[in-house]
C-alpha atoms as a PDB file:
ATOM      1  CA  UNK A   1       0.000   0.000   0.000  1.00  0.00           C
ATOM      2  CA  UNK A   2       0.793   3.194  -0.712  1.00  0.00           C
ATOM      3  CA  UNK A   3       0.120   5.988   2.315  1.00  0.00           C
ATOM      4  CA  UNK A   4      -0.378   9.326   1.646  1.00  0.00           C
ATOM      5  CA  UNK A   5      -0.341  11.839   4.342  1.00  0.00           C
ATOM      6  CA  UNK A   6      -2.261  14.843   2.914  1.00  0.00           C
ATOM      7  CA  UNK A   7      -2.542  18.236   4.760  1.00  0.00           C
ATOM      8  CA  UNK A   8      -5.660  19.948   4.025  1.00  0.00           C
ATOM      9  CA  UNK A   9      -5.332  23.083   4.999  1.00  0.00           C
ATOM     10  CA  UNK A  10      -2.583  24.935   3.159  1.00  0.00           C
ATOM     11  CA  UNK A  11      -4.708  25.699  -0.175  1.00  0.00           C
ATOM     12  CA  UNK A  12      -6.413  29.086  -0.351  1.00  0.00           C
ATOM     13  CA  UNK A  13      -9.626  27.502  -1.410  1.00  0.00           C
ATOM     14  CA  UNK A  14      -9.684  25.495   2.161  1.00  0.00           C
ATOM     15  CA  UNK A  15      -9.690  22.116   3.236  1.00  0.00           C
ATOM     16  CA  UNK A  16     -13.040  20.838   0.987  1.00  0.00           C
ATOM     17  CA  UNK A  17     -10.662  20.332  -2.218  1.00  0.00           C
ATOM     18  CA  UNK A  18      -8.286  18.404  -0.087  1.00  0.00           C
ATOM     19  CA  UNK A  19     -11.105  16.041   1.115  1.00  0.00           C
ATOM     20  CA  UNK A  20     -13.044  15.850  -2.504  1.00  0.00           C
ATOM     21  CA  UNK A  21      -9.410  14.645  -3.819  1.00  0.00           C
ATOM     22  CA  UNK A  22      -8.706  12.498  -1.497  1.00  0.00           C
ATOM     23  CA  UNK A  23     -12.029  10.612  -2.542  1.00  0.00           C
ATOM     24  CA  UNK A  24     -11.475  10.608  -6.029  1.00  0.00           C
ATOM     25  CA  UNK A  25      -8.221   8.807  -5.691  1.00  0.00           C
ATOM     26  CA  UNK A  26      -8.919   6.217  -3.198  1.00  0.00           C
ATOM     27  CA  UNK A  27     -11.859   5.414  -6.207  1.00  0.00           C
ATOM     28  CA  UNK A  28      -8.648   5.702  -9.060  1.00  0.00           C
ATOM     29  CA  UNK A  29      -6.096   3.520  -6.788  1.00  0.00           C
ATOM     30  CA  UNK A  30      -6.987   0.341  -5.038  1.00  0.00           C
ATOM     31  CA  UNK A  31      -3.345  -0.017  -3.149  1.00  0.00           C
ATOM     32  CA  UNK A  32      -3.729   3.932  -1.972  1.00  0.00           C
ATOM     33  CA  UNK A  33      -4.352   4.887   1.469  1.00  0.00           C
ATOM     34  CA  UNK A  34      -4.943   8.555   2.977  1.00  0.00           C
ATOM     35  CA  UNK A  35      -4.487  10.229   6.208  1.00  0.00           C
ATOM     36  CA  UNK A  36      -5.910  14.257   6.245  1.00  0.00           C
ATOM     37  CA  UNK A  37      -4.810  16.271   8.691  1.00  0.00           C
ATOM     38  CA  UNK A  38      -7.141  19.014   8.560  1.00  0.00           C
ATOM     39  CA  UNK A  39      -8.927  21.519  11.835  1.00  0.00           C
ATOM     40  CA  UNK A  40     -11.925  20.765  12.978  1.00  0.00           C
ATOM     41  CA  UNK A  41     -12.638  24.238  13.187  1.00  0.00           C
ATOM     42  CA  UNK A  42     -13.059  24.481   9.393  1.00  0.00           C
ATOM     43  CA  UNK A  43     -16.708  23.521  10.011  1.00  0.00           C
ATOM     44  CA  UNK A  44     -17.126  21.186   7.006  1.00  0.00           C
ATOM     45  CA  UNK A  45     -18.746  18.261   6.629  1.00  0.00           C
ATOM     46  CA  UNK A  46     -16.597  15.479   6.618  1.00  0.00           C
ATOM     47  CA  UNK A  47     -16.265  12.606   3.835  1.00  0.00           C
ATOM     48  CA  UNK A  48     -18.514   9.447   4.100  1.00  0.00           C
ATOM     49  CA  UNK A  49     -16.210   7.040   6.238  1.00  0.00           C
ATOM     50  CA  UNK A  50     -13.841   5.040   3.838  1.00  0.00           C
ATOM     51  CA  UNK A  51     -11.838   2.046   5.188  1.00  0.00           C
ATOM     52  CA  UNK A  52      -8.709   3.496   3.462  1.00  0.00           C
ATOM     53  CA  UNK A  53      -9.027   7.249   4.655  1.00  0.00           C
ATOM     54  CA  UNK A  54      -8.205   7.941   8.133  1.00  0.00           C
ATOM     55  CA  UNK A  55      -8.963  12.219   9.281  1.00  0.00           C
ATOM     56  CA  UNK A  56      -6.747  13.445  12.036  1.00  0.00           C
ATOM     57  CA  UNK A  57      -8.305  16.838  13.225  1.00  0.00           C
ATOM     58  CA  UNK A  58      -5.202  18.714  14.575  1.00  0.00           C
ATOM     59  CA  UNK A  59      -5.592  21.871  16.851  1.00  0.00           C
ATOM     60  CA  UNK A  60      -2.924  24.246  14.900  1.00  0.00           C
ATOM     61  CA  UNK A  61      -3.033  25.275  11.145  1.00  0.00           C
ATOM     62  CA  UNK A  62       0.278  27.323   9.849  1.00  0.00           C
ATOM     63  CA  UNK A  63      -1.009  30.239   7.649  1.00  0.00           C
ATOM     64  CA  UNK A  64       0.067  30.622   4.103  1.00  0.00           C
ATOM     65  CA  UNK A  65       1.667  34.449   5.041  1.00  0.00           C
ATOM     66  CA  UNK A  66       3.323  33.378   8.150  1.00  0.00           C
ATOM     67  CA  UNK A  67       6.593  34.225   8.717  1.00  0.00           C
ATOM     68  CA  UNK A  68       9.437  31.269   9.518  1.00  0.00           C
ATOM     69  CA  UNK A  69      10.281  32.108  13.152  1.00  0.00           C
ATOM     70  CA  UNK A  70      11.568  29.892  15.999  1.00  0.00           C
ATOM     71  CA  UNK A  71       7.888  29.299  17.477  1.00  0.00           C
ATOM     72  CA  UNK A  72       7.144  27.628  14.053  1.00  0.00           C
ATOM     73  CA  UNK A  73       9.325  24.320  15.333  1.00  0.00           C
ATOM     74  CA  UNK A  74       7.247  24.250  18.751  1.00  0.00           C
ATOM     75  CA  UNK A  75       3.770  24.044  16.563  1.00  0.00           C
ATOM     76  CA  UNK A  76       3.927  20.149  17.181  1.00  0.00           C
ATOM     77  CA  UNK A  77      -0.088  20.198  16.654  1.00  0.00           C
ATOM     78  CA  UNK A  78      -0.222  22.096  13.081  1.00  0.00           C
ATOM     79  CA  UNK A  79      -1.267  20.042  10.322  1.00  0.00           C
ATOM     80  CA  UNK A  80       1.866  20.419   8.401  1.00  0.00           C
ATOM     81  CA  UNK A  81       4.066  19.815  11.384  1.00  0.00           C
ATOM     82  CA  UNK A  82       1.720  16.371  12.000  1.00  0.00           C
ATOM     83  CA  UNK A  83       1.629  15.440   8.303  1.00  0.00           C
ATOM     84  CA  UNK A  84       5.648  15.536   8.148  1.00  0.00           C
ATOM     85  CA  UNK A  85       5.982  13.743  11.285  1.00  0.00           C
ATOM     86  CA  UNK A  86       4.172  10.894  10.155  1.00  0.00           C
ATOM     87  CA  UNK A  87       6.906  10.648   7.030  1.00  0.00           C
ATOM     88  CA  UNK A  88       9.709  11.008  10.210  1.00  0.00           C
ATOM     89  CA  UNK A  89       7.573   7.978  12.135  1.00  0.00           C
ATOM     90  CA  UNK A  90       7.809   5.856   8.575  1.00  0.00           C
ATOM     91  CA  UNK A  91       3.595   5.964   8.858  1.00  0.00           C
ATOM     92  CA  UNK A  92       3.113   7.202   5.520  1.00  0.00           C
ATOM     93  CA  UNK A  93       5.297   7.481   2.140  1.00  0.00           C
ATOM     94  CA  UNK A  94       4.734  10.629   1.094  1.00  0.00           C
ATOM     95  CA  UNK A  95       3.395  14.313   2.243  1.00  0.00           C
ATOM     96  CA  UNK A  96       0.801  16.580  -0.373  1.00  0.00           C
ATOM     97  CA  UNK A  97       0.716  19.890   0.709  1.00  0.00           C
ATOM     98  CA  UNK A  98      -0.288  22.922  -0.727  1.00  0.00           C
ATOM     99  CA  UNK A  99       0.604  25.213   2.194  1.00  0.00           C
ATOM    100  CA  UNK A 100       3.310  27.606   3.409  1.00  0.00           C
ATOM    101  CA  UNK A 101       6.497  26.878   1.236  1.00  0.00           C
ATOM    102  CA  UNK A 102       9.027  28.403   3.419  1.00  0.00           C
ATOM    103  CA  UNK A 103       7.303  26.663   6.499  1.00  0.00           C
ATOM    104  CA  UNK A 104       7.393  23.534   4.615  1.00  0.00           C
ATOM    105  CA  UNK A 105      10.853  23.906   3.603  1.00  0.00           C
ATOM    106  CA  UNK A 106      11.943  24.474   7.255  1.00  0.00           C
ATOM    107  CA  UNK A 107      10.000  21.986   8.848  1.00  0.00           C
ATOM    108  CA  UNK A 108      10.893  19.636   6.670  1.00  0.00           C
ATOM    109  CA  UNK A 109      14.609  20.043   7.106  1.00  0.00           C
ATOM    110  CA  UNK A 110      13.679  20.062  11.134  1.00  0.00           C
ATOM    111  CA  UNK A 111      11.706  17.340  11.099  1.00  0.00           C
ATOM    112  CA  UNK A 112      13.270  14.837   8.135  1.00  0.00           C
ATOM    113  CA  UNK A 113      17.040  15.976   7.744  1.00  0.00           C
ATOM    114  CA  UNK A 114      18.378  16.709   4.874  1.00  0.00           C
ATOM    115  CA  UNK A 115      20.842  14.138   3.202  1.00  0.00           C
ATOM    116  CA  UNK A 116      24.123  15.360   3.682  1.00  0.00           C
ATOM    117  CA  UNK A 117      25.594  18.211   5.058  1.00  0.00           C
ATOM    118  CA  UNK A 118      25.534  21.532   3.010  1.00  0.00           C
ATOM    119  CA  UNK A 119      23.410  19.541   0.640  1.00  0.00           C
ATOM    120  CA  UNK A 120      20.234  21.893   0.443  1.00  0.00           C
ATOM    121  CA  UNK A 121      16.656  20.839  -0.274  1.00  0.00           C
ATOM    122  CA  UNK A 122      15.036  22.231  -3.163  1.00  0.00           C
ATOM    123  CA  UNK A 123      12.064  22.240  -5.374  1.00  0.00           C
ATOM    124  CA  UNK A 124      12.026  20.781  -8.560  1.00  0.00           C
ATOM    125  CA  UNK A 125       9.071  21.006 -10.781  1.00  0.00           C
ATOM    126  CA  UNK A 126       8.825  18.856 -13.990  1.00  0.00           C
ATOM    127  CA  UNK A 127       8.062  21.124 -16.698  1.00  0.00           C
ATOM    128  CA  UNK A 128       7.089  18.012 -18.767  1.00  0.00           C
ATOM    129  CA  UNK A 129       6.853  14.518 -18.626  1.00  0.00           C
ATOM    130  CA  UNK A 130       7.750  12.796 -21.638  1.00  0.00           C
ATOM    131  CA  UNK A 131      10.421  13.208 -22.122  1.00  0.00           C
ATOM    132  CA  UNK A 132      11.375  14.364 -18.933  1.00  0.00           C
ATOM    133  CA  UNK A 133      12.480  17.310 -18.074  1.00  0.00           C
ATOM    134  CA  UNK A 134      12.885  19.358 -14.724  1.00  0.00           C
ATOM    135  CA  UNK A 135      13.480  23.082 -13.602  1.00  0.00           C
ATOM    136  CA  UNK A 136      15.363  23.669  -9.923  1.00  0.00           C
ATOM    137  CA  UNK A 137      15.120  25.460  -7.561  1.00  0.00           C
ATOM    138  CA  UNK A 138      11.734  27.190  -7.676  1.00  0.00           C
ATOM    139  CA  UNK A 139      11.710  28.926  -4.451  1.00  0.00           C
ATOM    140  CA  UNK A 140      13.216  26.938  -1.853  1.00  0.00           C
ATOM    141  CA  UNK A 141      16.544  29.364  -1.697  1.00  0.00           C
ATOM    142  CA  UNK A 142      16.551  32.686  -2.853  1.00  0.00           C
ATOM    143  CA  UNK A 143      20.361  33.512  -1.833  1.00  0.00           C
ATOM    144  CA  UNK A 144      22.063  30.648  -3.400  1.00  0.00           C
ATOM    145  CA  UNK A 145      26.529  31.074  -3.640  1.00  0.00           C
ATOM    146  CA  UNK A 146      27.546  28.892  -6.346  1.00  0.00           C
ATOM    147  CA  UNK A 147      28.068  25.448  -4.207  1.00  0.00           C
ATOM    148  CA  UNK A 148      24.761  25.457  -3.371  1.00  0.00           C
ATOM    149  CA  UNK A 149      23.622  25.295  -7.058  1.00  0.00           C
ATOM    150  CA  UNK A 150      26.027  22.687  -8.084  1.00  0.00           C
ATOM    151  CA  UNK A 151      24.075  20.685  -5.540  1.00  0.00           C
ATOM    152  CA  UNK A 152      21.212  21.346  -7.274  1.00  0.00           C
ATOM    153  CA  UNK A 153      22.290  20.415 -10.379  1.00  0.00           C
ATOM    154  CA  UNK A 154      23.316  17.131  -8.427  1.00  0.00           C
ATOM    155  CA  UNK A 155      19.378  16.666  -7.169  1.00  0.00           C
ATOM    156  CA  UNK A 156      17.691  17.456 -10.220  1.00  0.00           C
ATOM    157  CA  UNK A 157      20.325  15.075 -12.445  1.00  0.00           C
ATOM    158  CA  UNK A 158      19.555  12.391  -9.184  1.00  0.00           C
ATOM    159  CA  UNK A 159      15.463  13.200 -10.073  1.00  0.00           C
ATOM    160  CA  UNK A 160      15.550  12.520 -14.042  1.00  0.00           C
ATOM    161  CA  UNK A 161      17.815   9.175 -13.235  1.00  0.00           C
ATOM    162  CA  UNK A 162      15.133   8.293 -10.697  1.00  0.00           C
ATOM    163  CA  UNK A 163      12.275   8.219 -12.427  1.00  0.00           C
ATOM    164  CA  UNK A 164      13.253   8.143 -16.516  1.00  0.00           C
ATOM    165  CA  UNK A 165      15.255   5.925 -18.496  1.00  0.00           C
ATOM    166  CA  UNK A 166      17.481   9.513 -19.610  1.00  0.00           C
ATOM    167  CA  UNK A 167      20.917  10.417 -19.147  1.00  0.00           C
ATOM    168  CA  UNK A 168      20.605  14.084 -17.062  1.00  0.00           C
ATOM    169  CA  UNK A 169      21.957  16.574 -19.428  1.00  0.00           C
ATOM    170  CA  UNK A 170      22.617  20.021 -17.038  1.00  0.00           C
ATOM    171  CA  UNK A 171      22.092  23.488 -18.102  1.00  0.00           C
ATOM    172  CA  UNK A 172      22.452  26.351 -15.996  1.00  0.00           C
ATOM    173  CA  UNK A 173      20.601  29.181 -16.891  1.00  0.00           C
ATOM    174  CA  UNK A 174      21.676  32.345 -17.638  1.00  0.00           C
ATOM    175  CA  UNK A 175      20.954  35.921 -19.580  1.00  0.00           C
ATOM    176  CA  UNK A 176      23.190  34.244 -22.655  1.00  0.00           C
ATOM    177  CA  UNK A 177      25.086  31.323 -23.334  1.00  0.00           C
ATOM    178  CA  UNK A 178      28.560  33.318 -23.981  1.00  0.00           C
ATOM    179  CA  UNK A 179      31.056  32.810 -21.304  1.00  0.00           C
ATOM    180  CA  UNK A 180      31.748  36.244 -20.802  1.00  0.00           C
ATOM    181  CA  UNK A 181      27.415  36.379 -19.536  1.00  0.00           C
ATOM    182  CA  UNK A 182      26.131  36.515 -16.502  1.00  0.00           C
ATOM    183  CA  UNK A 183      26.704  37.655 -12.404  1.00  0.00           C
ATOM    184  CA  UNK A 184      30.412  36.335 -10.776  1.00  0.00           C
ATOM    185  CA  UNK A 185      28.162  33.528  -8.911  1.00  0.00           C
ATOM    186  CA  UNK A 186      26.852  32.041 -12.539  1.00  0.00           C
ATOM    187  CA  UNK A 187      30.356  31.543 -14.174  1.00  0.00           C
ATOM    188  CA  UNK A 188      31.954  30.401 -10.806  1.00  0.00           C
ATOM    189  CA  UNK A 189      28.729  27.919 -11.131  1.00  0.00           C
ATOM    190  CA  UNK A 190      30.005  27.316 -14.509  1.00  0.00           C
ATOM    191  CA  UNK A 191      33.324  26.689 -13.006  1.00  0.00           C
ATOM    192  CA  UNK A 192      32.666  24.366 -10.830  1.00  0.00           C
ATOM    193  CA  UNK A 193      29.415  22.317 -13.127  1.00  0.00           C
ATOM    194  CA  UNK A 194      32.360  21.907 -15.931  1.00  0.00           C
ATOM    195  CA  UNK A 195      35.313  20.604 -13.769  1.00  0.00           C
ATOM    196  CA  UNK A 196      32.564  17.968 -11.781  1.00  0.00           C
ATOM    197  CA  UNK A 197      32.849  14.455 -13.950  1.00  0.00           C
ATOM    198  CA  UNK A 198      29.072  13.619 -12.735  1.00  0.00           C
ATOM    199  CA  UNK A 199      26.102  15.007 -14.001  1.00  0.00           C
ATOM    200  CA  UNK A 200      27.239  15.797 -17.240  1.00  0.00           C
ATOM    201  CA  UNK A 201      27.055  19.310 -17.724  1.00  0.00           C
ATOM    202  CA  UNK A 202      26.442  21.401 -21.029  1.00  0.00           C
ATOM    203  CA  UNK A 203      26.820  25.215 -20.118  1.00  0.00           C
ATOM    204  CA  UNK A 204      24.342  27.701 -20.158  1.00  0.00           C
ATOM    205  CA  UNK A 205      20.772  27.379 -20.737  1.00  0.00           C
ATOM    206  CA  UNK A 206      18.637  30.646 -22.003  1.00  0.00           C
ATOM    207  CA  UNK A 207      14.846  30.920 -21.220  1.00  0.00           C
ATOM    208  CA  UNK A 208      14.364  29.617 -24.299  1.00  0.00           C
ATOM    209  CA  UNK A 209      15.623  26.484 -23.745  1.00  0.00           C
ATOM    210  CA  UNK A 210      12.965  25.738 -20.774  1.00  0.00           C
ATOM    211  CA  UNK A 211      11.071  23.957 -22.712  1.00  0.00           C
ATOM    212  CA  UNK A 212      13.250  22.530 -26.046  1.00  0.00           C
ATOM    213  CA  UNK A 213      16.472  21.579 -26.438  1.00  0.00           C
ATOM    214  CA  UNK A 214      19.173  18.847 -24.841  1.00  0.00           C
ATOM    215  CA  UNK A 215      19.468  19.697 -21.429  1.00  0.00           C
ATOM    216  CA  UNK A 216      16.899  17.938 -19.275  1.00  0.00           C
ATOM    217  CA  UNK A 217      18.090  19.937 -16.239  1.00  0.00           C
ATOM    218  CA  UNK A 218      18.044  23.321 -15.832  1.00  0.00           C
ATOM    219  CA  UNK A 219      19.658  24.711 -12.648  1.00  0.00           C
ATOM    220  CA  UNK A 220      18.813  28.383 -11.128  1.00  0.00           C
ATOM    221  CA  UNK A 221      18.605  29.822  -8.348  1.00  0.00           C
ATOM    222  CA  UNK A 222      15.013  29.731  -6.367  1.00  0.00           C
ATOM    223  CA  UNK A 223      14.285  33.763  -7.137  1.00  0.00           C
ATOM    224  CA  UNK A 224      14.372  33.453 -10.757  1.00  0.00           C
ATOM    225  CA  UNK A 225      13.144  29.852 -10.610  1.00  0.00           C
ATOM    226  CA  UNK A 226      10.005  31.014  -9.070  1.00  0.00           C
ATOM    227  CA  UNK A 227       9.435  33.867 -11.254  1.00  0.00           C
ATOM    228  CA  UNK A 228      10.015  31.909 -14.455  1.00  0.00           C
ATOM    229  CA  UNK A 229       7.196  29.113 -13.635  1.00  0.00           C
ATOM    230  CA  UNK A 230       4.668  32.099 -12.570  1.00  0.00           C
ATOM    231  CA  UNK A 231       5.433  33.672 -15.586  1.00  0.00           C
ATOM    232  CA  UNK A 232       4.871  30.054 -17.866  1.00  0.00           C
ATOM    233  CA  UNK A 233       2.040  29.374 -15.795  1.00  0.00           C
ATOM    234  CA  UNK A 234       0.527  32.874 -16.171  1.00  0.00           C
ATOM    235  CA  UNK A 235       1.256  32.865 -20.023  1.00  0.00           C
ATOM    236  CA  UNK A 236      -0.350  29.572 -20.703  1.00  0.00           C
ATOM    237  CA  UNK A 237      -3.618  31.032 -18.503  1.00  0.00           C
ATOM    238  CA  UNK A 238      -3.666  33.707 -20.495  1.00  0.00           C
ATOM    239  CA  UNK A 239      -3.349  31.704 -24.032  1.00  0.00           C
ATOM    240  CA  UNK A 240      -6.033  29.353 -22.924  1.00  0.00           C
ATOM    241  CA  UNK A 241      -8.251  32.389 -22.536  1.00  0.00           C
ATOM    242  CA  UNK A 242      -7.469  34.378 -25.431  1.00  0.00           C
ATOM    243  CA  UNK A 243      -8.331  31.076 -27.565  1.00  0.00           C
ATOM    244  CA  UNK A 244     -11.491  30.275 -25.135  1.00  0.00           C
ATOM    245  CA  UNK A 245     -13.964  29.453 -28.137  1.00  0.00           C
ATOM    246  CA  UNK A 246     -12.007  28.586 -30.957  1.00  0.00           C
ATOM    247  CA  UNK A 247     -11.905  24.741 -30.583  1.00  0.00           C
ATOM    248  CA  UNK A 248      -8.912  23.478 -32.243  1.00  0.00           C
ATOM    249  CA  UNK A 249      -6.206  25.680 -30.234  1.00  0.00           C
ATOM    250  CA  UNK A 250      -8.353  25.414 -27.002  1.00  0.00           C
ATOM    251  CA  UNK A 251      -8.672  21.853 -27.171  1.00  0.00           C
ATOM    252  CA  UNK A 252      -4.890  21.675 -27.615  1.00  0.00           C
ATOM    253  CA  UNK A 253      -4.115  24.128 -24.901  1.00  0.00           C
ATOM    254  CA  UNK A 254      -6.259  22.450 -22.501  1.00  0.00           C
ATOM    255  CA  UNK A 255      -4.359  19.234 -23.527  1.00  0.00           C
ATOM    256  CA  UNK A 256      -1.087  20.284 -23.126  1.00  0.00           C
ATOM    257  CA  UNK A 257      -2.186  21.627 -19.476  1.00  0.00           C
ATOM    258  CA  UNK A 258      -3.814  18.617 -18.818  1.00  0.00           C
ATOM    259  CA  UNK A 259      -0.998  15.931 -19.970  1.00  0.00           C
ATOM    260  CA  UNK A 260       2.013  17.880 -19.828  1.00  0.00           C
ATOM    261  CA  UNK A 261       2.274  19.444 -16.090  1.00  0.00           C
ATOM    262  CA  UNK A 262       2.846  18.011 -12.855  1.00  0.00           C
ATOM    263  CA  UNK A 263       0.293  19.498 -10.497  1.00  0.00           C
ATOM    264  CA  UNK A 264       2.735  20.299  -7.950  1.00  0.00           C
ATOM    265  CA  UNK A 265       6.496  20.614  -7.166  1.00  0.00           C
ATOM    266  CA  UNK A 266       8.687  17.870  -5.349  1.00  0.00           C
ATOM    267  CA  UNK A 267      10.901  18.771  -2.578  1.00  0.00           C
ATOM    268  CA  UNK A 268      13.906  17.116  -2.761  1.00  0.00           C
ATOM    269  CA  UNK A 269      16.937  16.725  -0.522  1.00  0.00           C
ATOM    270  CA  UNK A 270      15.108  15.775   2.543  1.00  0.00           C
ATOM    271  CA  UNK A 271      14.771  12.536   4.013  1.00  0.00           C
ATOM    272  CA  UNK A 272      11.483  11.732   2.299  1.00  0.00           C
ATOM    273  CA  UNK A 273       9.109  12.556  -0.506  1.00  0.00           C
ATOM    274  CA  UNK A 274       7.418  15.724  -0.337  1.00  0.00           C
ATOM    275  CA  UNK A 275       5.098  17.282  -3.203  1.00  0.00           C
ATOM    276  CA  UNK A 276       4.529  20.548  -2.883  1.00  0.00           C
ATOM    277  CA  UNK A 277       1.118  21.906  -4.754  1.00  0.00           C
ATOM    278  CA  UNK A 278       0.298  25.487  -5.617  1.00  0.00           C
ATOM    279  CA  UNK A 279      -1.825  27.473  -3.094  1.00  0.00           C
ATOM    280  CA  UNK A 280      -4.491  28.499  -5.388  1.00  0.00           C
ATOM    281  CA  UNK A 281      -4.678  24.833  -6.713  1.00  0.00           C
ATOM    282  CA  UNK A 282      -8.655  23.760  -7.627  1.00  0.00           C
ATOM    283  CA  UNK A 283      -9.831  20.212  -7.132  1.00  0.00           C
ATOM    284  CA  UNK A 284      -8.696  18.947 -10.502  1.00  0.00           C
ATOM    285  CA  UNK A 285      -4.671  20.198  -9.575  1.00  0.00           C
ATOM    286  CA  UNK A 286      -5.172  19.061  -5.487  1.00  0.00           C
ATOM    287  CA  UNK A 287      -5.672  15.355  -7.535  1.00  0.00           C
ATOM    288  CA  UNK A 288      -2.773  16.010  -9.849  1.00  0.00           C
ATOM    289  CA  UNK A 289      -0.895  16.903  -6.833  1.00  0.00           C
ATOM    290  CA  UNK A 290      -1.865  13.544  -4.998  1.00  0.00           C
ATOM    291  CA  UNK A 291      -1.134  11.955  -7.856  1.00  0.00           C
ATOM    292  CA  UNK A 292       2.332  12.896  -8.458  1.00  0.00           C
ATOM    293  CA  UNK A 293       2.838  12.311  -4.817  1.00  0.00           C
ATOM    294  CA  UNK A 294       1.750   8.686  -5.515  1.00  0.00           C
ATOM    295  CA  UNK A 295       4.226   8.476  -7.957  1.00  0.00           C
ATOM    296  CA  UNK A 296       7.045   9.490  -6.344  1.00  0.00           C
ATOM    297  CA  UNK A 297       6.123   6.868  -3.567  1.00  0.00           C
ATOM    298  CA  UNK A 298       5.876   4.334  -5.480  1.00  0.00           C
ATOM    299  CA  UNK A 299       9.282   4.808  -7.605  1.00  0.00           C
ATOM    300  CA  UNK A 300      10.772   5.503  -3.515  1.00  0.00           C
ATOM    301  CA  UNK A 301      12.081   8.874  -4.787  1.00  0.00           C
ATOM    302  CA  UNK A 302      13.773   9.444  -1.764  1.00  0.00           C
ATOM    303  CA  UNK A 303      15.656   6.385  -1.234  1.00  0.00           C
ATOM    304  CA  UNK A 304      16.730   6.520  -4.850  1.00  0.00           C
ATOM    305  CA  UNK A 305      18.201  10.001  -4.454  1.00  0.00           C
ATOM    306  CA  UNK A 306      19.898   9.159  -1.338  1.00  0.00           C
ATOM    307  CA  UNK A 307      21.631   6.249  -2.883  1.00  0.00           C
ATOM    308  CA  UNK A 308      23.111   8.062  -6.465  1.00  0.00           C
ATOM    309  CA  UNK A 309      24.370  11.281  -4.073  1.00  0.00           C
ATOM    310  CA  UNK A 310      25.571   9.534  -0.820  1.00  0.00           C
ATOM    311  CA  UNK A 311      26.649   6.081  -1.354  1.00  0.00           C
END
């Protein structure tokens, strides 16, 4: 069985979506069990009892504009702090949440541990599937000197050998591709990336290799990471929109959102899988989000990682 622990209160649409997806994939997935941590001051109506969905009301909820503060580690009863702890106790494989991300991000290095020393999490989000390829960091780190993104190039190379039969191909990205581009942390990035014999690195990336080209990995730092996927996420929005009506490039818009995007980014780094969802995720996303977190359980992301970067 596969055990999801799923916290339902992080999304700003509340904790209904969380319980409405649950449901639909217990109904998709007959070796899928679910544990929501969720407040039982919400004042919903809870989902019909299922024999594999367990509800743990919890007495705390960490707001999506809180700040990351010392008192945030003593919040033992908070749905997020619960839902992590359960990955810590090895009762569940994998944590959905669509809450706080810095909270997240510092719980989880609290509560899990990270991998290795000066190893730092981050978010990876696949920008598509098939083949794959990945963008990191998206948010995790905003100040990041140019170790810390070799080691993300080593997590995201770790991700695409983890779950696809390709060879990681890195790109860092940067305002150009000569070497003479980009800020003294980028081409001492470069520096390092090129002298490394594992992942096989090929130089710089620009935006508009994102989404075509070799390199399956493309390393920034989490300020521009985050920007970049709001600004792909808002484009497509706005595409599907403008075509609203005209069938043909609808229907192919809504396809490509559809089949192409994880719902959700993985946290990786950390001593367990972790899928991160967006806050204003709907019900059809908070199942995309579950759903990648299945997947990641089942292929033992975790483990995986832990074995190519510190055997």
């Amino acid at each position: 069985m596969i055990r999801v622990a799923l916290d339902a209160m992080g999304g700003d649409l509340g904790p209904r979506i969380a319980f409405d997806g649950a449901v639909e994939i217990l109904s998709r997935h007959q070796d899928v069990v679910i544990t929501i941590y969720y407040s039982p001051n919400s004042g919903l109506v809870l989902p019909a009892p299922h024999e594999r969905l367990s509800l743990i009301a919890c007495s705390d909820v960490i707001d999506g504009d809180e700040e990351i503060v010392l008192s945030l580690f003593r919040r033992r009863n908070s749905t997020l702090y619960q839902s992590l702890n359960s990955l810590a106790q090895r009762s569940s494989d994998v944590v959905v949440t669509l809450g706080n991300t810095g909270a997240m991000v510092a719980l989880a290095r609290h509560i899990l541990g990270v991998l290795r020393p000066k190893l730092y999490p981050a978010l990876i989000r696949e920008l598509y599937s098939n083949p794959l390829r990945c963008l990191v960091d998206l948010g995790a780190n905003v100040h990041c000197p140019p170790s810390m993104l070799v080691g993300f190039a080593e997590l995201g190379a770790a991700y695409i050998e983890a779950l696809s039969d390709e060879e990681p191909r890195v790109g860092l990205l940067n305002v150009g591709v000569e070497s003479s581009k980009g800020s003294a942390v980028i081409r001492e990035t470069d520096r390092l990336l090129a002298a490394n014999e594992w992942p096989d690195y090929f130089g710089y990336a620009e935006g508009t290799e994102l989404f075509d080209g070799d390199k399956n990995v493309i390393v920034c730092d989490g300020m521009v990471g985050n920007a970049v996927l709001k600004a792909s996420e808002g484009l497509l929005s706005f595409m599907m929109n403008k075509f609203k009506g005209m069938d043909e490039a609808s229907s192919l818009f809504e396809t490509f959102y559809q089949t192409e995007r994880r719902h959700g980014a993985c946290l990786v780094g950390v001593r367990g899988n972790l899928v991160k969802g967006h806050g204003r995720s709907d019900l059809s996303a908070m199942i995309g989000a579950i759903e990648y977190g299945v997947d990641i359980a089942r292929a033992d992301l975790y483990s995986a990682i832990e074995a190519r970067l510190c055997s």
